[in-house]
Protein backbone atom coordinates (compact mmCIF):
# COMPACT_ATOMS: atom_id res chain seq x y z
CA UNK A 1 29.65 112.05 -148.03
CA UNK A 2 32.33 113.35 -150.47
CA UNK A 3 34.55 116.15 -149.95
CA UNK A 4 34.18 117.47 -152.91
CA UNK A 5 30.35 116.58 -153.54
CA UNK A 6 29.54 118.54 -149.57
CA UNK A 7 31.93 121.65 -151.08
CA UNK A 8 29.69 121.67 -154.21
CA UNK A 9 26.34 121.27 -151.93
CA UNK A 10 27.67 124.33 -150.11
CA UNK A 11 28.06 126.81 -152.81
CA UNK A 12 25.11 125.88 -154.38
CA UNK A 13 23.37 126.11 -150.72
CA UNK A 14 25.05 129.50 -150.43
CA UNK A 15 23.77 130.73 -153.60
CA UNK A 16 20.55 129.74 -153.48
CA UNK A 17 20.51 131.75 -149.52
CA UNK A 18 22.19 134.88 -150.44
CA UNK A 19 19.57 135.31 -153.57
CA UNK A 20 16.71 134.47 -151.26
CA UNK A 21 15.42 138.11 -149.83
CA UNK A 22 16.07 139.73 -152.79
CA UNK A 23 13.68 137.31 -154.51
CA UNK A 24 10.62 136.99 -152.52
CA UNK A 25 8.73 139.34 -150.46
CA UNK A 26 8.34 136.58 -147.49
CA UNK A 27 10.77 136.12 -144.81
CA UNK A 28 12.61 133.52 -145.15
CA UNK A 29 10.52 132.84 -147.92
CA UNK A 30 7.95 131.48 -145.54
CA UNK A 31 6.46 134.29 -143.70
CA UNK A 32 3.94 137.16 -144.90
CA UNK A 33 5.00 140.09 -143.38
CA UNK A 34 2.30 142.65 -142.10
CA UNK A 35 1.63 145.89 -144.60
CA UNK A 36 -0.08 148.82 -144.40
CA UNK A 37 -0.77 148.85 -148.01
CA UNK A 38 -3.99 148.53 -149.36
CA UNK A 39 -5.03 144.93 -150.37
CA UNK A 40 -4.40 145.55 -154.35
CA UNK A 41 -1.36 147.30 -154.16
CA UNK A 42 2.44 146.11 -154.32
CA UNK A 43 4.09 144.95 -151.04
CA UNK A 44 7.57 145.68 -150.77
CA UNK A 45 9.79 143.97 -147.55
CA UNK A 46 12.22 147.35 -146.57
CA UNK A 47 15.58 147.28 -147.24
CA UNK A 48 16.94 146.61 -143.80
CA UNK A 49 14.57 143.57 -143.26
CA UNK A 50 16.40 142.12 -146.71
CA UNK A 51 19.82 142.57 -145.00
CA UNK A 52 18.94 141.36 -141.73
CA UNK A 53 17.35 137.93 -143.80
CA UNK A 54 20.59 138.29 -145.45
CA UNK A 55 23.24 138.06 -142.11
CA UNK A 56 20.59 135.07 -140.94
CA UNK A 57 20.71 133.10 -143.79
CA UNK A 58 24.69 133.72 -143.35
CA UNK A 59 24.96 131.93 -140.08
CA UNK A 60 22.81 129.11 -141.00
CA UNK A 61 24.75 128.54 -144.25
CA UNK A 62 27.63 128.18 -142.47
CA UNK A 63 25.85 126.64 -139.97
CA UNK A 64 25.23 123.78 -142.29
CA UNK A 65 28.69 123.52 -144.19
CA UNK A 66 30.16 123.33 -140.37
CA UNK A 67 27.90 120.45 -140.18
CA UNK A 68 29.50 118.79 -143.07
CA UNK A 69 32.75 119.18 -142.09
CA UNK A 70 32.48 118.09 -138.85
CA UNK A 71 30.83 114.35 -140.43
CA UNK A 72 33.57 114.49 -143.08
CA UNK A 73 36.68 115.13 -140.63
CA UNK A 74 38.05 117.26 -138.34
CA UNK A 75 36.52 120.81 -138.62
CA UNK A 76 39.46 123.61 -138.94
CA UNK A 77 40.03 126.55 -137.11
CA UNK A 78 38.38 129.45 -138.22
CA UNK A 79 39.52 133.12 -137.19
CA UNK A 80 38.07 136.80 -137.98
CA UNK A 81 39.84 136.39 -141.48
CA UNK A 82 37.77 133.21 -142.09
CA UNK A 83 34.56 135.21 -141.50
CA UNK A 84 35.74 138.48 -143.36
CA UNK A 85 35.92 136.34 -146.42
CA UNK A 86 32.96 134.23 -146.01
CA UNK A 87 30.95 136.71 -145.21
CA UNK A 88 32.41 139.42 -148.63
CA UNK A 89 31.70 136.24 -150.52
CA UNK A 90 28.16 135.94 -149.39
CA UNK A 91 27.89 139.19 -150.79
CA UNK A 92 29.20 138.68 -153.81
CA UNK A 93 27.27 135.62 -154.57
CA UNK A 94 23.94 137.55 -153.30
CA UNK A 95 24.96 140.25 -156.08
CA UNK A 96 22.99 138.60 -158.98
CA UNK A 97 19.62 139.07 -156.87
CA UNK A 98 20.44 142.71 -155.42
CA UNK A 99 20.85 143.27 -159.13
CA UNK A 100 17.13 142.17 -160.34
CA UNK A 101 15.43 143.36 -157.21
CA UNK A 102 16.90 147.37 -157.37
CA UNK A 103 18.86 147.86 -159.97
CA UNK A 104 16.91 146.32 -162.98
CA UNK A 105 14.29 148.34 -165.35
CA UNK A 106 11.88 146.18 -166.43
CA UNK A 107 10.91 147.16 -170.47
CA UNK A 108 7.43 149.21 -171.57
């Protein structure tokens, strides 16, 4: 694979995860999570379930993009700094979707 075609598959992996609680009211966007709602009312996942998702969907990201390195060439060192700005950039990029799930007001 190219380097520069992985890199691009990365973001746009990266993006798509950190926008993926914030989205969807499924874990992982698989699983229904139990409510004690009523049956015609709104379910909601909580907040901390959303960041939890969130620091998952970190690992296997970079779980992945370690994988592509590693078939590319040899995979670099990576230190606490490394993670510090992977992980504020994971944040950043899930911005967008904190943004239409909290922060939005939908018209009348």
């Amino acid at each position: 694979m190219d380097l520069n075609l992985a890199a691009w598959l990365v973001v746009l992996l990266a993006l798509a995860a950190a926008n993926l609680p914030f989205i969807n009211e499924r874990l992982f966007g698989l699983v229904t999570l139990p409510s004690r709602k009523p049956a015609g009312e709104r379910r909601t996942k909580p907040f901390p379930v959303r960041l939890l998702e969130l620091i998952v969907l970190y690992f296997v990201v970079g779980f992945i993009a370690r994988l592509l390195e590693s078939r590319i060439g040899s995979v670099a060192a990576q230190t606490w700094e490394f993670h510090a700005v992977t992980g504020c950039l994971f944040l950043v990029l899930a911005f967008p979707g904190f943004v239409m799930r909290y922060l939005h007001k939908p018209r009348r």
